[in-house]
Protein backbone atom coordinates (compact mmCIF):
# COMPACT_ATOMS: atom_id res chain seq x y z
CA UNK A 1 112.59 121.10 138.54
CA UNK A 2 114.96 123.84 138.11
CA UNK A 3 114.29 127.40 137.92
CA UNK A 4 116.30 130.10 136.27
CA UNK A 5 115.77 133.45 136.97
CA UNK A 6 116.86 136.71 135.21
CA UNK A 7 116.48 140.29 135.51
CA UNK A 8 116.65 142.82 132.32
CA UNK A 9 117.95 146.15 133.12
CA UNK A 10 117.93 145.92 136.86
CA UNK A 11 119.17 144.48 139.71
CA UNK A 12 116.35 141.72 141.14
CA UNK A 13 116.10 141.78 145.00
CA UNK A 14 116.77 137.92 146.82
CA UNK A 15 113.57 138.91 148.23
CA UNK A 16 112.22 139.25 144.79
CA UNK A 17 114.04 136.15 143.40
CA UNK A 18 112.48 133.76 146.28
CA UNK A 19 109.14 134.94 145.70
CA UNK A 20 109.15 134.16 141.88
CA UNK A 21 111.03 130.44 142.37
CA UNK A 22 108.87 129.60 144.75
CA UNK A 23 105.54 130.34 143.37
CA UNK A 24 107.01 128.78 140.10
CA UNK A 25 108.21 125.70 142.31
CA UNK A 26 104.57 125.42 142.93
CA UNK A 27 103.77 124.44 139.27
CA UNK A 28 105.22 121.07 139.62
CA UNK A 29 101.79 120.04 141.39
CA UNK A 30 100.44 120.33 137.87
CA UNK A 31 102.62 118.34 135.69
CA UNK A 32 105.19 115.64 136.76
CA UNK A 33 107.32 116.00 133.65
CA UNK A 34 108.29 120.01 134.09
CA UNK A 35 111.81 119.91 133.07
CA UNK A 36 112.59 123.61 133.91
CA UNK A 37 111.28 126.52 134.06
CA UNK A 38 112.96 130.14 133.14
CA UNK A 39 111.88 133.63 134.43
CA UNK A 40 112.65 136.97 132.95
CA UNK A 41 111.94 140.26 134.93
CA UNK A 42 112.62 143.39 133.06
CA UNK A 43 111.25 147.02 133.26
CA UNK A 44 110.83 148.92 130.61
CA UNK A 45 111.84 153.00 130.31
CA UNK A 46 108.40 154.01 129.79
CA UNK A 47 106.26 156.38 131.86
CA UNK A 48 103.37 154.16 131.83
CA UNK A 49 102.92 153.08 135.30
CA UNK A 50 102.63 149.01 133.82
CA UNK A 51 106.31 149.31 132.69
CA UNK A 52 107.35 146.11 134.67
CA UNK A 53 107.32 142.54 132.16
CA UNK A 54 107.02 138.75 133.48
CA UNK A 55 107.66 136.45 131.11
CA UNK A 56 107.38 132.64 132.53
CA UNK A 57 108.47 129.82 130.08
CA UNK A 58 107.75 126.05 131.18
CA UNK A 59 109.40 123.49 129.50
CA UNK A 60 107.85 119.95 129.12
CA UNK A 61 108.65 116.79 126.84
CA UNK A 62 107.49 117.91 123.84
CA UNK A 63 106.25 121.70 124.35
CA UNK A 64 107.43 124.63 125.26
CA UNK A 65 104.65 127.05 127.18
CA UNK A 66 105.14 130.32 127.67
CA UNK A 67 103.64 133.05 129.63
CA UNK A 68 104.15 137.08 129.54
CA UNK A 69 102.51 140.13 131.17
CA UNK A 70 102.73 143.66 131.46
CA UNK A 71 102.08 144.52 135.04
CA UNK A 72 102.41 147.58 137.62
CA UNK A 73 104.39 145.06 140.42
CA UNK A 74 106.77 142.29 139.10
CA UNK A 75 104.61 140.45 142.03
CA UNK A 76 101.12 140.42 140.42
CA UNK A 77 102.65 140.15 137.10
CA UNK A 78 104.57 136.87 138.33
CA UNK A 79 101.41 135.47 140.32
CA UNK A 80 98.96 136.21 136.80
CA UNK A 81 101.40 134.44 135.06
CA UNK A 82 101.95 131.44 137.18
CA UNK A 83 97.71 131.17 137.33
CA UNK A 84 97.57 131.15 133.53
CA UNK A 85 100.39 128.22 133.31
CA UNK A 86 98.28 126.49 135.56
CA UNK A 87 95.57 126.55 133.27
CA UNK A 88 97.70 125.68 130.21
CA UNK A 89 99.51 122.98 131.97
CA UNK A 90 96.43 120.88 133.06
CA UNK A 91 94.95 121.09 129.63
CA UNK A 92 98.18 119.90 128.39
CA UNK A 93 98.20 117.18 130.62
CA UNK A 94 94.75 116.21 130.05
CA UNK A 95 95.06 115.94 126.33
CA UNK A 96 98.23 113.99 126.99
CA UNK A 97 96.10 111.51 128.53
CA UNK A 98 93.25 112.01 126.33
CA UNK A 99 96.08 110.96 123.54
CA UNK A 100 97.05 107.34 125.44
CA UNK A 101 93.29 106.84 125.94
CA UNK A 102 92.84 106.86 122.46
């Protein structure tokens, strides 16, 4: 699976950039047919203290899933996001088989 990463209106850390890849990397236990996945890191000019937006998006045969959140740490907002494609990915797998079943 590839994995594209992109930060919006600052400059991402490697540091940073590993940590996100990797834990995305991980969704491919999920679903055999990921055919890439894209990850945009940007921080907003707010003073809210939750100024930092994940957005994950997955792409499968035949679906696009996509995942965003508004956290205080690019970190928990990656790792939140990554849990809820998780989710999304085995239900979309199970109906997939659900689907040949039938």
């Amino acid at each position: 699976m590839k994995v594209f990463t992109q930060s919006v209106n600052f400059n991402a850390d490697k540091e940073l950039i590993k940590f996100a890849e990797d834990k995305v990397s991980l969704l491919s236990k999920f679903h055999d047919k990921i055919i890439d996945a894209e990850i945009f890191l940007k921080v907003q000019n707010t003073s809210d203290k939750e100024n930092k937006i994940t957005e994950l998006k997955i792409n499968i045969p035949g679906r696009e899933l996509i995942v965003k959140r508004e956290t205080k740490t690019f970190e928990e907002g990656i790792n939140a996001a990554v849990d809820n494609l998780k989710r999304q990915l085995k239900r979309s797998k199970e109906k997939h088989r659900d689907s040949l079943i039938s």
